[in-house]
PDB file of N, CA and C in Angstrom:
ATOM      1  N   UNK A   1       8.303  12.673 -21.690  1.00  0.00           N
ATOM      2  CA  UNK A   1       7.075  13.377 -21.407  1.00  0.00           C
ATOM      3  C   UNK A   1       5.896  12.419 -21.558  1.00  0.00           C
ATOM      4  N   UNK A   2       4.905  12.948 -20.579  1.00  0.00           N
ATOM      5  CA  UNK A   2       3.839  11.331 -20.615  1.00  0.00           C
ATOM      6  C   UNK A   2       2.458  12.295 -21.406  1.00  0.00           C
ATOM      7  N   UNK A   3       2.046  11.724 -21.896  1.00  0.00           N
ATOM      8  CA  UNK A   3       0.461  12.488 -23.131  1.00  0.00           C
ATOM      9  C   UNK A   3      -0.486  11.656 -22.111  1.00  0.00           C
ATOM     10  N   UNK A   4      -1.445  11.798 -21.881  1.00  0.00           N
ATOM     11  CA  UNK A   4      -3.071  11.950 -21.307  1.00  0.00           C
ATOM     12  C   UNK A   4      -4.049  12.263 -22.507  1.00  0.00           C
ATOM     13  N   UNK A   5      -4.547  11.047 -22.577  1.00  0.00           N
ATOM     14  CA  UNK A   5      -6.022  10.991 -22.991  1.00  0.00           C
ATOM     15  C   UNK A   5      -7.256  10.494 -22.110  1.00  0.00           C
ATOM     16  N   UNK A   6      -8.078  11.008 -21.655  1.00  0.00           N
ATOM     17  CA  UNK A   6      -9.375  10.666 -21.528  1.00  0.00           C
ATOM     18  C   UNK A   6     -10.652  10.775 -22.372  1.00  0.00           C
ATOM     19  N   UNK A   7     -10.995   8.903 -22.293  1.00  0.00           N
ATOM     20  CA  UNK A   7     -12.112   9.035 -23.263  1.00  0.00           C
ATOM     21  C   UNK A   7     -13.226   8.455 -22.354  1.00  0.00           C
ATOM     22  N   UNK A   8     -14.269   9.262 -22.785  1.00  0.00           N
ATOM     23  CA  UNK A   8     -15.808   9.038 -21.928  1.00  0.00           C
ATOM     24  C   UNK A   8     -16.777   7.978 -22.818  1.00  0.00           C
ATOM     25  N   UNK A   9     -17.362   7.564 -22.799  1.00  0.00           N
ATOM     26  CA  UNK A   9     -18.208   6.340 -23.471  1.00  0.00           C
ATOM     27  C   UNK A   9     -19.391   6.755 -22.687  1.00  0.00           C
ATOM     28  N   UNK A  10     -20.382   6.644 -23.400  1.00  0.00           N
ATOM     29  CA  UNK A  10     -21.986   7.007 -23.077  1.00  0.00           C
ATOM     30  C   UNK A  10     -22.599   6.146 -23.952  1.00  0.00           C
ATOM     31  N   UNK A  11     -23.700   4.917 -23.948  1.00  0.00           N
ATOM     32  CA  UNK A  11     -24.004   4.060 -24.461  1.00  0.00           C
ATOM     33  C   UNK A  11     -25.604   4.131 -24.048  1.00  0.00           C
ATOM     34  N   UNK A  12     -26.341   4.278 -25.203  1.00  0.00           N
ATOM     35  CA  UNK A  12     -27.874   4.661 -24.973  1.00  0.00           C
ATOM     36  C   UNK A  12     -28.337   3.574 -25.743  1.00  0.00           C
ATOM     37  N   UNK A  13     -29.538   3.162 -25.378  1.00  0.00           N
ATOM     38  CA  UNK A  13     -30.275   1.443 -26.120  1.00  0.00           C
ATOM     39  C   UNK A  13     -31.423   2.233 -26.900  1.00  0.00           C
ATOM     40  N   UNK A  14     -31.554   2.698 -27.675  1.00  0.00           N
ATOM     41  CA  UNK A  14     -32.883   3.862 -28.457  1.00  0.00           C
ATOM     42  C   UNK A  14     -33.772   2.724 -28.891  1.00  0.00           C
ATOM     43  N   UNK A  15     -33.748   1.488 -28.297  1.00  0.00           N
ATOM     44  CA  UNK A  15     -34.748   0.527 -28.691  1.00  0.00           C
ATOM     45  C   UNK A  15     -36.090   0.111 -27.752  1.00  0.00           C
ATOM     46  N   UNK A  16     -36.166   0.734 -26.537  1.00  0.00           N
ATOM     47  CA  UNK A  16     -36.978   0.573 -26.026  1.00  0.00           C
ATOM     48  C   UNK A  16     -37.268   2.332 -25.362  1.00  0.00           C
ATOM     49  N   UNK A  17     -38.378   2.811 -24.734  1.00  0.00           N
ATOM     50  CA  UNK A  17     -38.811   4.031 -24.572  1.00  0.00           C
ATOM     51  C   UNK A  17     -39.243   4.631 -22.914  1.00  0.00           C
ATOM     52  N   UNK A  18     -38.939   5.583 -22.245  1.00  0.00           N
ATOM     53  CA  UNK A  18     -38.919   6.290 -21.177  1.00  0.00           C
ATOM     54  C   UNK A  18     -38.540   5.372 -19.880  1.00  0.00           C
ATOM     55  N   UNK A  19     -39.234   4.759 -18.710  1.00  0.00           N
ATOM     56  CA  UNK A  19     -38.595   4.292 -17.687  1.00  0.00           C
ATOM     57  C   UNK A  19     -37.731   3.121 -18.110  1.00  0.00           C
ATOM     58  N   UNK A  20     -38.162   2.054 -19.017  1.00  0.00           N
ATOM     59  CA  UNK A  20     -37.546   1.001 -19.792  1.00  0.00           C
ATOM     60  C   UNK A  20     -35.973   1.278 -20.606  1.00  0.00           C
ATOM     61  N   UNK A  21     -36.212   2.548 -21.018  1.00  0.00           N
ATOM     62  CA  UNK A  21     -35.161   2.645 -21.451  1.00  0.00           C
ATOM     63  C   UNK A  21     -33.763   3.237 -20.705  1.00  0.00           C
ATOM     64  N   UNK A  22     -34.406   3.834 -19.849  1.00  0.00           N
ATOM     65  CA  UNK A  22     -33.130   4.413 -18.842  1.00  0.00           C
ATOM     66  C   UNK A  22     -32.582   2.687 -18.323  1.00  0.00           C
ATOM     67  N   UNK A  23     -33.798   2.392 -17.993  1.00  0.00           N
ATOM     68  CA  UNK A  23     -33.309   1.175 -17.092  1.00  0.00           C
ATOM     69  C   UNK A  23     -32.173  -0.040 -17.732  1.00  0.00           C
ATOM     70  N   UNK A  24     -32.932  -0.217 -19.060  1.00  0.00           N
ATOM     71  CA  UNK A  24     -31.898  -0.698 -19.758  1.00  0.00           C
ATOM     72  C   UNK A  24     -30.610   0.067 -20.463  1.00  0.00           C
ATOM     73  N   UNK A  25     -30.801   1.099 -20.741  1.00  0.00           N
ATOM     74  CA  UNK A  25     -29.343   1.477 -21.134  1.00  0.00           C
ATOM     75  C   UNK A  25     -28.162   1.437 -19.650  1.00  0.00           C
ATOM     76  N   UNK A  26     -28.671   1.668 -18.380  1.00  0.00           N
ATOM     77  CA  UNK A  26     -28.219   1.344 -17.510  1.00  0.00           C
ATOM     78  C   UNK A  26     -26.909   0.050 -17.088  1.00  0.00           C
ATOM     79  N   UNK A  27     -28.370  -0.829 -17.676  1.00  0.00           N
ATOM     80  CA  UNK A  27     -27.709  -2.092 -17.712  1.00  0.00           C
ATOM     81  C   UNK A  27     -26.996  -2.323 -18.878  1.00  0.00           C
ATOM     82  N   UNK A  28     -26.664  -1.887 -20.002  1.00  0.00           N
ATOM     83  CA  UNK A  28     -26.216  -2.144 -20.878  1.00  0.00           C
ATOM     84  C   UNK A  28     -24.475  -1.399 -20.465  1.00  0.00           C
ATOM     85  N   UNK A  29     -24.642   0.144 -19.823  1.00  0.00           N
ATOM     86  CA  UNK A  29     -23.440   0.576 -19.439  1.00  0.00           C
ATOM     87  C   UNK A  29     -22.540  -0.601 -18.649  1.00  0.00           C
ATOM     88  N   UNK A  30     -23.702  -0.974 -17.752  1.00  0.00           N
ATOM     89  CA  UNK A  30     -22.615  -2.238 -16.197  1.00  0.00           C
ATOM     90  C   UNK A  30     -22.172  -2.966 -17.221  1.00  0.00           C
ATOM     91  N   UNK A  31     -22.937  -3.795 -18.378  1.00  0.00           N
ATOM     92  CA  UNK A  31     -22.432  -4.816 -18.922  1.00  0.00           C
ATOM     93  C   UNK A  31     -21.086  -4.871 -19.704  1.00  0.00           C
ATOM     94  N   UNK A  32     -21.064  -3.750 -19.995  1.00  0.00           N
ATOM     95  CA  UNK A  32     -19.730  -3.378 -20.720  1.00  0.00           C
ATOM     96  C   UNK A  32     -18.569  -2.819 -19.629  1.00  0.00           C
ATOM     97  N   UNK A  33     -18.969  -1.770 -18.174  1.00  0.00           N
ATOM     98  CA  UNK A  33     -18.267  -2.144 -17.273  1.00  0.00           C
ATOM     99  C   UNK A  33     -17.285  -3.372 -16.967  1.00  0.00           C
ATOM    100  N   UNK A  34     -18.067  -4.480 -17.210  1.00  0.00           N
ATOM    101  CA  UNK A  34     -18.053  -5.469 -16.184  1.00  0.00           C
ATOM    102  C   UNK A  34     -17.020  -5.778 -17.092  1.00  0.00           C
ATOM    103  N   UNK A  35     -16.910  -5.956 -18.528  1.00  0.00           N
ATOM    104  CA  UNK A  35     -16.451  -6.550 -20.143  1.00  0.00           C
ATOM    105  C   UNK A  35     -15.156  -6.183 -19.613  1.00  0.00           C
ATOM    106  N   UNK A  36     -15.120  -4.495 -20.117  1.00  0.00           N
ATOM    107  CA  UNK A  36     -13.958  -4.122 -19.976  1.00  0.00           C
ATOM    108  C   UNK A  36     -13.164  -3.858 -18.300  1.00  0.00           C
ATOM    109  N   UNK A  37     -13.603  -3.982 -17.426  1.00  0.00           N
ATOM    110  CA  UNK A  37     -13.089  -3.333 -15.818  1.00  0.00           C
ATOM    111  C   UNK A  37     -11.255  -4.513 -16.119  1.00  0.00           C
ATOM    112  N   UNK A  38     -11.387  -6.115 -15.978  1.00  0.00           N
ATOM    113  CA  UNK A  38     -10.419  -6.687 -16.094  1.00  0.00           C
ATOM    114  C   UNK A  38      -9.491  -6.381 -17.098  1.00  0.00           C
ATOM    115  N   UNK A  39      -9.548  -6.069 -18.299  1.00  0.00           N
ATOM    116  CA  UNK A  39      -8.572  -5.557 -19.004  1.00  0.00           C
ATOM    117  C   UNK A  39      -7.973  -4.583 -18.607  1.00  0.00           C
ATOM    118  N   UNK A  40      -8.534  -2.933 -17.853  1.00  0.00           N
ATOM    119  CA  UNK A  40      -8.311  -2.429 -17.522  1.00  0.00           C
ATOM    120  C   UNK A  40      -7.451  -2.413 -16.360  1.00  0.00           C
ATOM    121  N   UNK A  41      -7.693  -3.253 -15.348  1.00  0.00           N
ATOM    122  CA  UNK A  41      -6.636  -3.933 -13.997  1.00  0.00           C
ATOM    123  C   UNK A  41      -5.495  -4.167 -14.995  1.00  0.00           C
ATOM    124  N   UNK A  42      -5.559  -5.055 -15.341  1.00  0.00           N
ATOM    125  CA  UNK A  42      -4.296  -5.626 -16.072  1.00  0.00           C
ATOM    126  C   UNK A  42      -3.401  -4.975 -16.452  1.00  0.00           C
ATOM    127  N   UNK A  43      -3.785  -3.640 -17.448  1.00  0.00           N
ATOM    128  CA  UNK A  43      -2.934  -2.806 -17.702  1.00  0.00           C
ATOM    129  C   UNK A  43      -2.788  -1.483 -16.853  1.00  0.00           C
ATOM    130  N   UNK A  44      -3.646  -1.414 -15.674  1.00  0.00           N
ATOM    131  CA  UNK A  44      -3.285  -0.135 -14.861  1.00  0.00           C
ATOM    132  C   UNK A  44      -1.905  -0.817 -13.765  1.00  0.00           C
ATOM    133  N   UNK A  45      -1.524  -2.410 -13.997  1.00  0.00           N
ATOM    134  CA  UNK A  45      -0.230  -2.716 -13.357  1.00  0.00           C
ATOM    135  C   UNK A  45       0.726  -2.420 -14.788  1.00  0.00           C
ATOM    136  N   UNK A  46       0.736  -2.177 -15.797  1.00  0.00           N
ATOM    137  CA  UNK A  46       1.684  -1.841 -16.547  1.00  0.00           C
ATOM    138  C   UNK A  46       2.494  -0.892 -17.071  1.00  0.00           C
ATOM    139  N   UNK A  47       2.868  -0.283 -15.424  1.00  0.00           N
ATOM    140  CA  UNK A  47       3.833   1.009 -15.499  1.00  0.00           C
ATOM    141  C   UNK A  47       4.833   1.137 -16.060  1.00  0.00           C
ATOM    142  N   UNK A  48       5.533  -0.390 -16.611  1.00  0.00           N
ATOM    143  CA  UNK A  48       6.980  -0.184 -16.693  1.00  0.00           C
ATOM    144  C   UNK A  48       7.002  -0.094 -17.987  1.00  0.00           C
ATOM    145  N   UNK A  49       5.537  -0.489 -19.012  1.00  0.00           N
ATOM    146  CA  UNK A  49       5.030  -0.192 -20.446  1.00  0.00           C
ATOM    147  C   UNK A  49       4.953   1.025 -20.996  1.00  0.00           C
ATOM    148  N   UNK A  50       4.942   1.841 -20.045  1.00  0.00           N
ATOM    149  CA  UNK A  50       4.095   3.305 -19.934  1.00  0.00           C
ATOM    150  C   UNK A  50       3.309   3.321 -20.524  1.00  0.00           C
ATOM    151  N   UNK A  51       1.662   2.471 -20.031  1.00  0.00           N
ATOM    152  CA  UNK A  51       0.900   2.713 -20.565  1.00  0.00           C
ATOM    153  C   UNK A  51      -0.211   2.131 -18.979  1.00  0.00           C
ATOM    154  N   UNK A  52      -0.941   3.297 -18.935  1.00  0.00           N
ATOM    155  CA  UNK A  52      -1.967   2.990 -17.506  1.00  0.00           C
ATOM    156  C   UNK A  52      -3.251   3.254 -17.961  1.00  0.00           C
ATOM    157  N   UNK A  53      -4.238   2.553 -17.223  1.00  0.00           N
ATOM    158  CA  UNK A  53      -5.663   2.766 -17.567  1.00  0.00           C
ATOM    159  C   UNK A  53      -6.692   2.652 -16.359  1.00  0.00           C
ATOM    160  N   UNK A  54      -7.244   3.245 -16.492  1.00  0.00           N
ATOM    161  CA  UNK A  54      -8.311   3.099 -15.451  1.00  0.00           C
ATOM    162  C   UNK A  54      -9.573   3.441 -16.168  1.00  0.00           C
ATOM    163  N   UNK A  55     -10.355   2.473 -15.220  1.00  0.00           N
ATOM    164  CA  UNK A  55     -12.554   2.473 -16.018  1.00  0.00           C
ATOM    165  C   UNK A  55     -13.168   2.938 -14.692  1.00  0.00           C
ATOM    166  N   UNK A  56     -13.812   3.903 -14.735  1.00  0.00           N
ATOM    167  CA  UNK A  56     -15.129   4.626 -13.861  1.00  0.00           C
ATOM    168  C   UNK A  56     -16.010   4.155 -14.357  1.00  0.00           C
ATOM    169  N   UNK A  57     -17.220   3.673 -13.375  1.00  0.00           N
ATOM    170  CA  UNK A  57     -18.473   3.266 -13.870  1.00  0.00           C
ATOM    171  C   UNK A  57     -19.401   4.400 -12.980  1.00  0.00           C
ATOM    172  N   UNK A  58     -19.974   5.516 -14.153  1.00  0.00           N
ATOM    173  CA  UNK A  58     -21.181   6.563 -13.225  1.00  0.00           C
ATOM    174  C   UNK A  58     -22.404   5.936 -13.905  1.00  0.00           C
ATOM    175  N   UNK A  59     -23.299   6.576 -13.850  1.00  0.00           N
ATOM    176  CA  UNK A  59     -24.564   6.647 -13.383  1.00  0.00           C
ATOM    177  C   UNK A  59     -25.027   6.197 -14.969  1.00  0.00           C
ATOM    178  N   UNK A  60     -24.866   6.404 -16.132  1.00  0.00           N
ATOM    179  CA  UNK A  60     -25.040   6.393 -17.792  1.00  0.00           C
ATOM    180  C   UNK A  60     -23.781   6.199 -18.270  1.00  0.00           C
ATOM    181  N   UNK A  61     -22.716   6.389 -17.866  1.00  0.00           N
ATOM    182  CA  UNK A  61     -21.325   5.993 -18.239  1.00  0.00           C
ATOM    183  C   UNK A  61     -20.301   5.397 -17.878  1.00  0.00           C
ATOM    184  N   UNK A  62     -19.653   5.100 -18.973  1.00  0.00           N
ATOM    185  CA  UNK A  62     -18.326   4.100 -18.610  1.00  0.00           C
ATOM    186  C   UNK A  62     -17.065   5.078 -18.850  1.00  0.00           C
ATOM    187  N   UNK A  63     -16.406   5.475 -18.356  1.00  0.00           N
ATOM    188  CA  UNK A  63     -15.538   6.840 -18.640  1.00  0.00           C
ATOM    189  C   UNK A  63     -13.782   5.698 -18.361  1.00  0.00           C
ATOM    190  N   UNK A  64     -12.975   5.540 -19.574  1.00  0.00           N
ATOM    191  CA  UNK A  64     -11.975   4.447 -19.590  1.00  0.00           C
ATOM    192  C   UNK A  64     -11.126   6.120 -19.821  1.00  0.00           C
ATOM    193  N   UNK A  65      -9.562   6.298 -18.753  1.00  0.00           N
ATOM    194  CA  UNK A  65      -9.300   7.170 -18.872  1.00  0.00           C
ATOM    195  C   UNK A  65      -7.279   6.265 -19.183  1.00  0.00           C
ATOM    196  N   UNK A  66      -6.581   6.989 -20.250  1.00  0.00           N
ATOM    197  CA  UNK A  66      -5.512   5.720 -20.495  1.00  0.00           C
ATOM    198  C   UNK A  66      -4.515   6.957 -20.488  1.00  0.00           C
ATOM    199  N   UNK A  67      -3.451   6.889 -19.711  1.00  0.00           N
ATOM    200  CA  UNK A  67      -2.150   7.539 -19.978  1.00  0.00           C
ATOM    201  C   UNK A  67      -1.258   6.634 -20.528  1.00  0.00           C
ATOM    202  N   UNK A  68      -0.501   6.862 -20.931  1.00  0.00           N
ATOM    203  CA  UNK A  68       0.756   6.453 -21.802  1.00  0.00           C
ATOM    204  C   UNK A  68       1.886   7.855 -22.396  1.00  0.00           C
ATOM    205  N   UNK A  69       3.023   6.679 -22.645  1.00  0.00           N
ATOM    206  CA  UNK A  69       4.159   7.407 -22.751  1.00  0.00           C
ATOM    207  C   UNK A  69       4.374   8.356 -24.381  1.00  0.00           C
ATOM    208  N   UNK A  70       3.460   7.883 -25.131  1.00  0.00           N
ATOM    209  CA  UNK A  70       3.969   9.002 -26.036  1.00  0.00           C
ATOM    210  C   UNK A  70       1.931   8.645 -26.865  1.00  0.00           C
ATOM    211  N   UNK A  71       1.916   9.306 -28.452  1.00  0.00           N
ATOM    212  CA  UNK A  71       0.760   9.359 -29.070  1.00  0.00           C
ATOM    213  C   UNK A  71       0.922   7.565 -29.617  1.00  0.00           C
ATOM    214  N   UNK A  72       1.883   7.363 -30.652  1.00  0.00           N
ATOM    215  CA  UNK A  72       1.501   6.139 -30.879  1.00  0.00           C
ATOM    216  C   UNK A  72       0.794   5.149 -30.023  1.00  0.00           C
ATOM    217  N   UNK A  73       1.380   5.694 -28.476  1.00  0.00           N
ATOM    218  CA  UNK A  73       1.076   4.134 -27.783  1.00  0.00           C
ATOM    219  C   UNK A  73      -0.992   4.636 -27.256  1.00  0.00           C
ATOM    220  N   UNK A  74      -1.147   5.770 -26.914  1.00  0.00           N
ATOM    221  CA  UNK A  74      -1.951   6.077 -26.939  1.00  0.00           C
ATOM    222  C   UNK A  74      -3.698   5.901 -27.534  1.00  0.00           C
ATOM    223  N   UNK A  75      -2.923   5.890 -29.129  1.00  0.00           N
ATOM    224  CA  UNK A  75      -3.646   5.880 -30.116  1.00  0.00           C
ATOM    225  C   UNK A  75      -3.759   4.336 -30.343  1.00  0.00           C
ATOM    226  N   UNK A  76      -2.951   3.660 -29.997  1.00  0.00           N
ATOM    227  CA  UNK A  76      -3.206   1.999 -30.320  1.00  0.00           C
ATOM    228  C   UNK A  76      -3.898   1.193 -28.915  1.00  0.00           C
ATOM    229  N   UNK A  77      -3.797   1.988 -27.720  1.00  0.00           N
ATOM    230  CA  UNK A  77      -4.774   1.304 -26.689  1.00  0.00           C
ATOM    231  C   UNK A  77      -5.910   1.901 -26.953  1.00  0.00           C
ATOM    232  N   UNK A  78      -6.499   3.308 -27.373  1.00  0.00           N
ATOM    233  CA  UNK A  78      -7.366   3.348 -27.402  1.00  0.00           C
ATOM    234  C   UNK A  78      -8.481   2.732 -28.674  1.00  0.00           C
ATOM    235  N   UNK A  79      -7.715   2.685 -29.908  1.00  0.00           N
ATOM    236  CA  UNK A  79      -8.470   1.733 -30.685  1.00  0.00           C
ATOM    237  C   UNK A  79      -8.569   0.565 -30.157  1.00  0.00           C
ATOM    238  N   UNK A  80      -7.837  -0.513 -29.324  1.00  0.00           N
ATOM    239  CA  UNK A  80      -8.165  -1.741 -28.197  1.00  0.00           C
ATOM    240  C   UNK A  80      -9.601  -1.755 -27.844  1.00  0.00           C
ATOM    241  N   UNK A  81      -9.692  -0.499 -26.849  1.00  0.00           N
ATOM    242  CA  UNK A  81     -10.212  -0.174 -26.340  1.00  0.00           C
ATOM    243  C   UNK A  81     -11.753   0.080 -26.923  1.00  0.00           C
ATOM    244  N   UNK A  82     -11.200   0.808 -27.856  1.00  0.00           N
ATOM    245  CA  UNK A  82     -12.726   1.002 -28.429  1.00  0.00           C
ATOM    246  C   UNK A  82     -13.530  -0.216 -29.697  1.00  0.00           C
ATOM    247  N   UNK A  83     -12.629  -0.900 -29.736  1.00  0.00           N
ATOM    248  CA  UNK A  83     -12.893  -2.327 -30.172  1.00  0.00           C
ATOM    249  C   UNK A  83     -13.465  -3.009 -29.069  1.00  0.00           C
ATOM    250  N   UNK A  84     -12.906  -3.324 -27.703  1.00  0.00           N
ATOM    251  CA  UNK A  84     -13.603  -4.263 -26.696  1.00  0.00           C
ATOM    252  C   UNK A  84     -15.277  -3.291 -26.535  1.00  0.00           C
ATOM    253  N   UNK A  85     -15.283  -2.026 -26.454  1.00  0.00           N
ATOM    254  CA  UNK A  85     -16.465  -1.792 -26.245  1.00  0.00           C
ATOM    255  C   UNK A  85     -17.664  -1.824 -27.984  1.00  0.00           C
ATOM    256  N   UNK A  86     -17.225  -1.482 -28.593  1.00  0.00           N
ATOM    257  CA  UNK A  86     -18.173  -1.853 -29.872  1.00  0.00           C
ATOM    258  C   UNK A  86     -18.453  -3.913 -29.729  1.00  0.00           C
ATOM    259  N   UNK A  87     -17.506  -4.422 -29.423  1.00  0.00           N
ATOM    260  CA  UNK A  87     -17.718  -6.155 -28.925  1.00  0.00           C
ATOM    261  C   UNK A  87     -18.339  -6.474 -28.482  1.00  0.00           C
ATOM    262  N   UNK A  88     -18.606  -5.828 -26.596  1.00  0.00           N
ATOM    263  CA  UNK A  88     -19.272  -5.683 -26.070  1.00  0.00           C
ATOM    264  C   UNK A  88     -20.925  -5.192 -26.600  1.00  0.00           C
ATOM    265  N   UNK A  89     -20.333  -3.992 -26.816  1.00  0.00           N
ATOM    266  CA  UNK A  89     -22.079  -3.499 -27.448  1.00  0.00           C
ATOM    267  C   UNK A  89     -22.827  -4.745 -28.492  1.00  0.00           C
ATOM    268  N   UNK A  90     -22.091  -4.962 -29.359  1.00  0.00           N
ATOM    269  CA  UNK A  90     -22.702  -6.060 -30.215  1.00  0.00           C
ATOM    270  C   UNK A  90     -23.424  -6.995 -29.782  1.00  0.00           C
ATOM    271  N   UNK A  91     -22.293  -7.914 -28.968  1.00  0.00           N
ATOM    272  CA  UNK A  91     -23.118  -9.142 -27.860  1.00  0.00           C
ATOM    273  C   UNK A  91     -23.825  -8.748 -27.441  1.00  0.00           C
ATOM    274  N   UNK A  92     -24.193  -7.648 -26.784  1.00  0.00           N
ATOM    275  CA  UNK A  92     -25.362  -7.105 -25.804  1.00  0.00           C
ATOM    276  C   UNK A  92     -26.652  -7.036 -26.603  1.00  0.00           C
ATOM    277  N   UNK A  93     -26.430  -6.217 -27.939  1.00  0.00           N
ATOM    278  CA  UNK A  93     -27.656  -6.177 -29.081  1.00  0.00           C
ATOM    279  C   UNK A  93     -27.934  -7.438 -29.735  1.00  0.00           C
ATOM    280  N   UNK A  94     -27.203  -8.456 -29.569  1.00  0.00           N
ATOM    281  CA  UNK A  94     -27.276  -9.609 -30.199  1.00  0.00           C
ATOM    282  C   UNK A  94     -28.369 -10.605 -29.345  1.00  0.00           C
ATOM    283  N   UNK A  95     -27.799 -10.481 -27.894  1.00  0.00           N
ATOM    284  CA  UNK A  95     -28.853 -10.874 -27.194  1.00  0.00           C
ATOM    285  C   UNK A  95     -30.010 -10.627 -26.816  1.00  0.00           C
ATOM    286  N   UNK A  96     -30.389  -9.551 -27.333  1.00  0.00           N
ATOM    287  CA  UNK A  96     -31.914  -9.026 -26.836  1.00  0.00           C
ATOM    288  C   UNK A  96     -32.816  -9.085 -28.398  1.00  0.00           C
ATOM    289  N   UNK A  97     -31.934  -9.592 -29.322  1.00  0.00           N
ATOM    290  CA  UNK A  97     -32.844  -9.905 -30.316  1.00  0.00           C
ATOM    291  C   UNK A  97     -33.811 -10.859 -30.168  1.00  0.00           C
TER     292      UNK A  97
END
């Protein structure tokens, strides 16, 4: 039996205020897009792992959606996962200091 998780990521920059800030949290979503999209390829060829992933990039979000074959495996891509994006986020805040 295959388990489905989808997790949505919404990433807001509360450091700058009204048109500035849309604009940059914007860019802060692509940047982490961009971070994670190749990891994501990589493992959406890893059917025979049972473990698939795919990244949507909308409008304020990065929505990383991961099937796999049971909870363990689940639960250990998505902590991956949510490690490359806290990484991401960091570098991003690191640079605008």
């Amino acid at each position: 039996m295959i388990s489905r998780v989808d997790a949505t990521v919404e990433v807001e920059d509360d450091r700058s205020s009204g048109r500035d800030r849309e604009s940059s949290s914007i860019s802060v979503v692509r940047s982490i897009y961009v971070a994670l999209e190749p990891e994501c390829r990589a493992n959406s060829k890893g059917k025979d792992e049972g473990v698939e992933t795919s990244i949507v990039l909308e409008d304020s979000r990065v929505r990383v959606m991961i099937h796999a074959k049971d909870v363990s495996t689940i639960r250990a891509v998505l902590n991956s996962y949510l490690r490359f994006i806290d990484a991401a986020y960091r570098s991003l805040a690191a640079t605008k200091q």
